[in-house]
C-alpha atoms as a PDB file:
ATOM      1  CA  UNK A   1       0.000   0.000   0.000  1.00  0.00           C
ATOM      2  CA  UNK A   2       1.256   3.872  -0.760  1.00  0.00           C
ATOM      3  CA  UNK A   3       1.107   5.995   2.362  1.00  0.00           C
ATOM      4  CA  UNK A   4       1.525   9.798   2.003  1.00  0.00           C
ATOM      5  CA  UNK A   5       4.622  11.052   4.215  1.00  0.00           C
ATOM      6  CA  UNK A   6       4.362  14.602   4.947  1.00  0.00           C
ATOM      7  CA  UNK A   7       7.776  16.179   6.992  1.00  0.00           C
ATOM      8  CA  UNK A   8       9.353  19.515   6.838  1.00  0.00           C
ATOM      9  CA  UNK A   9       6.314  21.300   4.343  1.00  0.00           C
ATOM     10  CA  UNK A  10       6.981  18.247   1.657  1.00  0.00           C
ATOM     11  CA  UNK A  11       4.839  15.664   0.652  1.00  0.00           C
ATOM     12  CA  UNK A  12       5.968  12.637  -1.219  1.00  0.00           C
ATOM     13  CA  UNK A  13       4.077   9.081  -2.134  1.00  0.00           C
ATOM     14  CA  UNK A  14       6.323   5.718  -1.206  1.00  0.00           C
ATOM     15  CA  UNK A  15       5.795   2.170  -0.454  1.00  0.00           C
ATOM     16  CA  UNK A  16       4.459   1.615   2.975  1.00  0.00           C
ATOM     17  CA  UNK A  17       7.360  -0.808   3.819  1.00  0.00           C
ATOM     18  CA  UNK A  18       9.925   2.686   3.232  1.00  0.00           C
ATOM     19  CA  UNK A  19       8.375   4.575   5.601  1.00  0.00           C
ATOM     20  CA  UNK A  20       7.236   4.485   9.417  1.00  0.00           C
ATOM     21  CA  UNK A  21       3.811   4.906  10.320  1.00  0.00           C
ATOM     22  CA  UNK A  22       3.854   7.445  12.957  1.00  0.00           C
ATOM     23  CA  UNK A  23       5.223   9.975  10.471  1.00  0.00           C
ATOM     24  CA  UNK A  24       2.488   9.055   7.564  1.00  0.00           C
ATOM     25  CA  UNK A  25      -1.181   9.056   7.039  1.00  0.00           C
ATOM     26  CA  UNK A  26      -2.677   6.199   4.580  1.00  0.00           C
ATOM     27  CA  UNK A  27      -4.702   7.189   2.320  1.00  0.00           C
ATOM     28  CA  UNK A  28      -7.095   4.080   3.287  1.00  0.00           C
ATOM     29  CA  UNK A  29      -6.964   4.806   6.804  1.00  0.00           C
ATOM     30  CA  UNK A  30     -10.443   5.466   8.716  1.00  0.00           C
ATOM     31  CA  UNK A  31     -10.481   9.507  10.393  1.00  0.00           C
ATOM     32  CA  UNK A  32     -10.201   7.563  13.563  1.00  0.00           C
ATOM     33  CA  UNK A  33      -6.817   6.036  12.546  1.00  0.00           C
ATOM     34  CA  UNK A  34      -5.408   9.303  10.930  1.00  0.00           C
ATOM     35  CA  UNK A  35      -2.947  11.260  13.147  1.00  0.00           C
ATOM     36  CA  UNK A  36      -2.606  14.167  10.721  1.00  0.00           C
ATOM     37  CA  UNK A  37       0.417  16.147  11.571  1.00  0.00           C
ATOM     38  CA  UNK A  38       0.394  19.379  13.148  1.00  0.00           C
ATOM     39  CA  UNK A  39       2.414  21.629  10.448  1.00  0.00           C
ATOM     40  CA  UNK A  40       0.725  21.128   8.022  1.00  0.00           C
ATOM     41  CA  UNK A  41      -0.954  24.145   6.476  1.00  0.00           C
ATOM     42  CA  UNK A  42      -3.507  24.180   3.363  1.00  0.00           C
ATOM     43  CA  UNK A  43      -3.236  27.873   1.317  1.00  0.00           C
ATOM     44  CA  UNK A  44      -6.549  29.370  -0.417  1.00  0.00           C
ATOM     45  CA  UNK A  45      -6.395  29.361  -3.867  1.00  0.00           C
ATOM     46  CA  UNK A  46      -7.736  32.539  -4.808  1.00  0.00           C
ATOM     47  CA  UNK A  47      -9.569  31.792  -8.807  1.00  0.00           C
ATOM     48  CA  UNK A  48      -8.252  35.077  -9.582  1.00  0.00           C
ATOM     49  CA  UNK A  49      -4.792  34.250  -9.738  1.00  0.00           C
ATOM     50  CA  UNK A  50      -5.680  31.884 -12.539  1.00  0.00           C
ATOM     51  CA  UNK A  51      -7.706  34.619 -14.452  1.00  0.00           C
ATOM     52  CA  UNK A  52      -6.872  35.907 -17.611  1.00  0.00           C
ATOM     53  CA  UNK A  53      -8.140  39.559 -18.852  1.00  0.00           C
ATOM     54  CA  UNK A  54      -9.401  40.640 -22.220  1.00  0.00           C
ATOM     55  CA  UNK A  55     -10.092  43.867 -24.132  1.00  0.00           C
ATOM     56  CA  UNK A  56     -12.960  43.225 -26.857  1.00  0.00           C
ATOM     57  CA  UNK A  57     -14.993  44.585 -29.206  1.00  0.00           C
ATOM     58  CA  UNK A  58     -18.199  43.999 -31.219  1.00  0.00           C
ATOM     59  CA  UNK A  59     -18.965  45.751 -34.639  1.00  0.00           C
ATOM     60  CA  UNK A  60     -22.656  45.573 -35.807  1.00  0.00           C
ATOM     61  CA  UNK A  61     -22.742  44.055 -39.224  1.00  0.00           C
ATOM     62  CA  UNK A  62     -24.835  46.930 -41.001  1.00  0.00           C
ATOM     63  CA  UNK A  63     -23.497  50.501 -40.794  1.00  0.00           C
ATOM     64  CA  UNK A  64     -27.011  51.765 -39.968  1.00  0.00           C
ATOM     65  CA  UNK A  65     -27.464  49.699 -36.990  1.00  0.00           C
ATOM     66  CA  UNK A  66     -26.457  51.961 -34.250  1.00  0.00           C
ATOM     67  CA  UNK A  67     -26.315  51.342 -30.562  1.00  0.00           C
ATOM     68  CA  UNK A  68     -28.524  54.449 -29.259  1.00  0.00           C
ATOM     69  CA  UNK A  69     -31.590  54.749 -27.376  1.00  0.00           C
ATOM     70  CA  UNK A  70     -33.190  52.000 -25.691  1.00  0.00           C
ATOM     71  CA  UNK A  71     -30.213  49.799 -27.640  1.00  0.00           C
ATOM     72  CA  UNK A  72     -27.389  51.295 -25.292  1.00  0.00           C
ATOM     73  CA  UNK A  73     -29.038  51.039 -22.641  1.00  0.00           C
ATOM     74  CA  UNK A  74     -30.304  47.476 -22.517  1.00  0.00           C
ATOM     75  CA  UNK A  75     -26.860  46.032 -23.780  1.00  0.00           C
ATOM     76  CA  UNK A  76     -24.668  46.770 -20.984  1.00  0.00           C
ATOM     77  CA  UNK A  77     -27.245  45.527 -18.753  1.00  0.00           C
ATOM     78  CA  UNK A  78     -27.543  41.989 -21.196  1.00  0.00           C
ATOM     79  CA  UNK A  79     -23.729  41.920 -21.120  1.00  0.00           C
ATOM     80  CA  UNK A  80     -23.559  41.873 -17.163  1.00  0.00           C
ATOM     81  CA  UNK A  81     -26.142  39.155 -17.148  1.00  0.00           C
ATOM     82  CA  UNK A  82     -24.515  36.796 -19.492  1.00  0.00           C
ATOM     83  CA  UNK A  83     -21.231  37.545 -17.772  1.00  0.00           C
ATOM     84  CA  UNK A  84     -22.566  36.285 -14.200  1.00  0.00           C
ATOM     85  CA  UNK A  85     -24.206  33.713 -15.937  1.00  0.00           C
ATOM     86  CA  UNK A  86     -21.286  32.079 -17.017  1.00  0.00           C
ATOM     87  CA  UNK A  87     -18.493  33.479 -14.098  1.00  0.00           C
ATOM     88  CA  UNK A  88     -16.722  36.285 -15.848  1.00  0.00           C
ATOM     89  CA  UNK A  89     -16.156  39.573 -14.541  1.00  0.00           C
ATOM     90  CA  UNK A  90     -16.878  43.213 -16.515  1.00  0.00           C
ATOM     91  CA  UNK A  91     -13.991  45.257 -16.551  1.00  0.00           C
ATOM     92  CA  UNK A  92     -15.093  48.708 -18.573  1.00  0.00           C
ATOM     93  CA  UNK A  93     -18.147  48.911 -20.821  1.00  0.00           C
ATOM     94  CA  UNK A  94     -18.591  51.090 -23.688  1.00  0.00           C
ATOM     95  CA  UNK A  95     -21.605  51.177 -25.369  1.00  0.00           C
ATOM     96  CA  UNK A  96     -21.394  53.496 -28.623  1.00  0.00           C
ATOM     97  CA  UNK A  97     -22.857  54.167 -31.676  1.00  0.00           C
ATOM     98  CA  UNK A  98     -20.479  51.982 -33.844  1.00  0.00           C
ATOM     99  CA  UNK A  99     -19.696  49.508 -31.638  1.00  0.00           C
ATOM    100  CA  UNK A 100     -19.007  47.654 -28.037  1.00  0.00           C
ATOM    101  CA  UNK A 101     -16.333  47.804 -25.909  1.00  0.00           C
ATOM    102  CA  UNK A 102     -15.604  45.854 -22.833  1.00  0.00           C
ATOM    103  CA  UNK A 103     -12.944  44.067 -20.668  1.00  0.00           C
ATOM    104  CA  UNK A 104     -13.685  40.751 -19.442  1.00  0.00           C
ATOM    105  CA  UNK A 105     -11.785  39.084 -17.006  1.00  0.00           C
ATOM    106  CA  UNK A 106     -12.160  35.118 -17.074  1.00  0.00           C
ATOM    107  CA  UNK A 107     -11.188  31.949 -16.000  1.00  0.00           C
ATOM    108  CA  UNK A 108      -7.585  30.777 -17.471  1.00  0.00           C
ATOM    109  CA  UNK A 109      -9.699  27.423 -18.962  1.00  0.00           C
ATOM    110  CA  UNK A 110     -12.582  29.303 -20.941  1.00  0.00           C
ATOM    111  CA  UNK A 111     -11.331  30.092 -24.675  1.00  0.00           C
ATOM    112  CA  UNK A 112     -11.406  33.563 -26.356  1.00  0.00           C
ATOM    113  CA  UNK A 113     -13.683  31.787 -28.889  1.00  0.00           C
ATOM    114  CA  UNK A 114     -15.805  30.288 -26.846  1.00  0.00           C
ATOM    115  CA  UNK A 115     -16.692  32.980 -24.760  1.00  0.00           C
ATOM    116  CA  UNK A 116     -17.156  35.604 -27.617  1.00  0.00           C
ATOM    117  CA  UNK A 117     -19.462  33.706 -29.373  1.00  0.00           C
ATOM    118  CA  UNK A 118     -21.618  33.225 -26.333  1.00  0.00           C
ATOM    119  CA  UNK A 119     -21.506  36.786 -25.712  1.00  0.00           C
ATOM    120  CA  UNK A 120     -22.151  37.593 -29.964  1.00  0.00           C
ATOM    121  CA  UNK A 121     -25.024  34.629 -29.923  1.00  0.00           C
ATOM    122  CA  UNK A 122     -26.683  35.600 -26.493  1.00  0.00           C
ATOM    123  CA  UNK A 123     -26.825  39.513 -27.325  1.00  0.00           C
ATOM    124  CA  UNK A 124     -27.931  38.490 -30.790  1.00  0.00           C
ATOM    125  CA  UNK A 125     -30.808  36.797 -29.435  1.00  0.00           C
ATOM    126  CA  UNK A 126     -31.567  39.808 -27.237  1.00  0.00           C
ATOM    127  CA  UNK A 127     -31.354  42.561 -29.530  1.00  0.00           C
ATOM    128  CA  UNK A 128     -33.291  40.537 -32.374  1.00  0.00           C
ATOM    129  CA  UNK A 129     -36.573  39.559 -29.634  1.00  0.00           C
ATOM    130  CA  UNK A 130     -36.474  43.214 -28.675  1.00  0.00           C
ATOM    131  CA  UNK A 131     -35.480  45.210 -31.824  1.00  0.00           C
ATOM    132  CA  UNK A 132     -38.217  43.592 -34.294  1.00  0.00           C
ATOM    133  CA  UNK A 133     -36.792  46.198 -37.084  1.00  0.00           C
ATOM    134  CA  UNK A 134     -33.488  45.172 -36.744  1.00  0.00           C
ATOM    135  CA  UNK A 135     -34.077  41.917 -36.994  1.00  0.00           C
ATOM    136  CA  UNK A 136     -35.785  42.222 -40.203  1.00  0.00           C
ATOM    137  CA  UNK A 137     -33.031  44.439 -41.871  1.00  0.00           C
ATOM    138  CA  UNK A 138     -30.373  41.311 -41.046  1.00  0.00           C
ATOM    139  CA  UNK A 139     -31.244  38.047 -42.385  1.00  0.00           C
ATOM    140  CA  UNK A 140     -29.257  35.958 -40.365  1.00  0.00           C
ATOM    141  CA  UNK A 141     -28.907  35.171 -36.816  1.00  0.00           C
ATOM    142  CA  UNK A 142     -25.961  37.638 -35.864  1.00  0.00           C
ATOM    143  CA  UNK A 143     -26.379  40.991 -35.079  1.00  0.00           C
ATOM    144  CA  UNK A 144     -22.459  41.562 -35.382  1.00  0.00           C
ATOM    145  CA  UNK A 145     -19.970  41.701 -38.345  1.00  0.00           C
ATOM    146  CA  UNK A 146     -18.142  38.847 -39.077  1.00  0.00           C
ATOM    147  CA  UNK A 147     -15.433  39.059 -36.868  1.00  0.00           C
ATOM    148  CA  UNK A 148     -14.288  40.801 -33.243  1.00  0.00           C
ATOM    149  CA  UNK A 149     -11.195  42.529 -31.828  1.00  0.00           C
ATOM    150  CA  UNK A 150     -10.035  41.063 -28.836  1.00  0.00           C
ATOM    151  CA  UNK A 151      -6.322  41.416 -27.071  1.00  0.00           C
ATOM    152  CA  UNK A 152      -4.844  39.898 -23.716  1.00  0.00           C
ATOM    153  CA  UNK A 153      -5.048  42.891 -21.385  1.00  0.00           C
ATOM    154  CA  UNK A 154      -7.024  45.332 -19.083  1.00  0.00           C
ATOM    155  CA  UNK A 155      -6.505  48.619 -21.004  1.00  0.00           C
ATOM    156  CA  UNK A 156      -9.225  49.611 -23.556  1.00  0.00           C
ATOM    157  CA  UNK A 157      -8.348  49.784 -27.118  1.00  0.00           C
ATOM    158  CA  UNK A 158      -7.095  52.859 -28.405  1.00  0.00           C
ATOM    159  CA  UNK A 159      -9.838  55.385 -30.614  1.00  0.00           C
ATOM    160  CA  UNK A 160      -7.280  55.217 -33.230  1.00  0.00           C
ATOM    161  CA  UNK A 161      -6.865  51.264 -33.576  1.00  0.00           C
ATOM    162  CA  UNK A 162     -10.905  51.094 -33.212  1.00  0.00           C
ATOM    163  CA  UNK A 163     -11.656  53.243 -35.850  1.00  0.00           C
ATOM    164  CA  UNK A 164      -9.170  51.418 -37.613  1.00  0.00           C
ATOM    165  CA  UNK A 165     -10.540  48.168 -37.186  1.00  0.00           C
ATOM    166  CA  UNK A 166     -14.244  49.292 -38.375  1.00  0.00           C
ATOM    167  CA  UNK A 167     -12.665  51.100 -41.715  1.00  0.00           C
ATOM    168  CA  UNK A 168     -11.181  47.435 -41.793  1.00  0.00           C
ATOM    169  CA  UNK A 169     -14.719  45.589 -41.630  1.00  0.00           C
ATOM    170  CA  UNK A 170     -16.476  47.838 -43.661  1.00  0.00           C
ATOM    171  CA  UNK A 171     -13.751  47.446 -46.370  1.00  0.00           C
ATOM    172  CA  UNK A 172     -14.237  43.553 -46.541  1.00  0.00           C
ATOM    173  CA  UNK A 173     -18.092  44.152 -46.286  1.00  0.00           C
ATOM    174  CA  UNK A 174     -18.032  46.559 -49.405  1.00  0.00           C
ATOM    175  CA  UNK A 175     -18.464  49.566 -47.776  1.00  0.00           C
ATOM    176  CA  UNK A 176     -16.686  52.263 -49.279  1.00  0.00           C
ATOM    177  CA  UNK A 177     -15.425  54.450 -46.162  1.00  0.00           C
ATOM    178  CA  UNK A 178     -13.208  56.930 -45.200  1.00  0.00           C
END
């Protein structure tokens, strides 16, 4: 049988015939039988350690769909919601005309992909059930242009690389801009 032999702050796993009882606790001992010894001390592990942070940002696919009115003010509140929902944390939120903005912090194991097209389907979903005209200007099932901006970090894109990035879509899309 493998006994665990704790001394000094390590821990290692040998053969039960290696070690001497009095200094190890069996794994297939009753609570009764365990004599756990006294320096041994068990840290938190704080989730945030483990976190990574994200800057992103959402285009919507036609130029004339703005995010005004009753639009910016429901989608931060949707955001926040799907964000408890599934354990990630709002950083900044920028609703604007041409697009949202927001850091997200989240756990190390959830993937950039994942979680933005929760966030694109989800608000998608939202904006189409409450936005009746918006949903019949966009024939499909995404309220957003093809793709997102996202980079590792807690500081908001710059105005410059933003704008950037929309000339960008609009130029694949056919748009002629400025």
């Amino acid at each position: 049988m493998n006994i665990f032999d704790v001394k000094d702050g390590h821990s290692k796993v040998s053969n039960q015939h290696d070690t001497k009882i009095k200094d190890s606790i069996s794994f297939f001992q009753t609570d009764e039988e365990k004599d756990f010894p006294q320096n041994v001390v068990f840290e938190t592990v704080h989730t945030e350690s483990y976190g990574l942070s994200y800057a992103c940002l959402l285009v919507p696919r036609f130029p004339s769909h703005q995010i005004k009115g009753d639009l910016a003010d429901l989608l931060p509140q949707w955001l926040h919601t799907i964000c408890l929902s599934f354990n990630w944390r709002l950083g900044f939120l920028e609703a604007m005309p041409g697009y949202l903005h927001w850091g997200l912090f989240v756990s190390s194991s959830d993937s950039p992909n994942l979680f933005m097209q929760i966030i694109r389907t989800e608000t998608s979903k939202l904006i189409f059930s409450n936005f009746g005209h918006i949903q019949r200007e966009n024939l499909g099932q995404d309220f957003w242009a093809h793709s997102h901006l996202l980079a590792v970090g807690t500081h908001p894109h710059s105005k410059e690389w933003i704008e950037y990035y929309i000339r960008e879509i609009r130029r694949q899309q056919g748009f002629n801009t400025l």
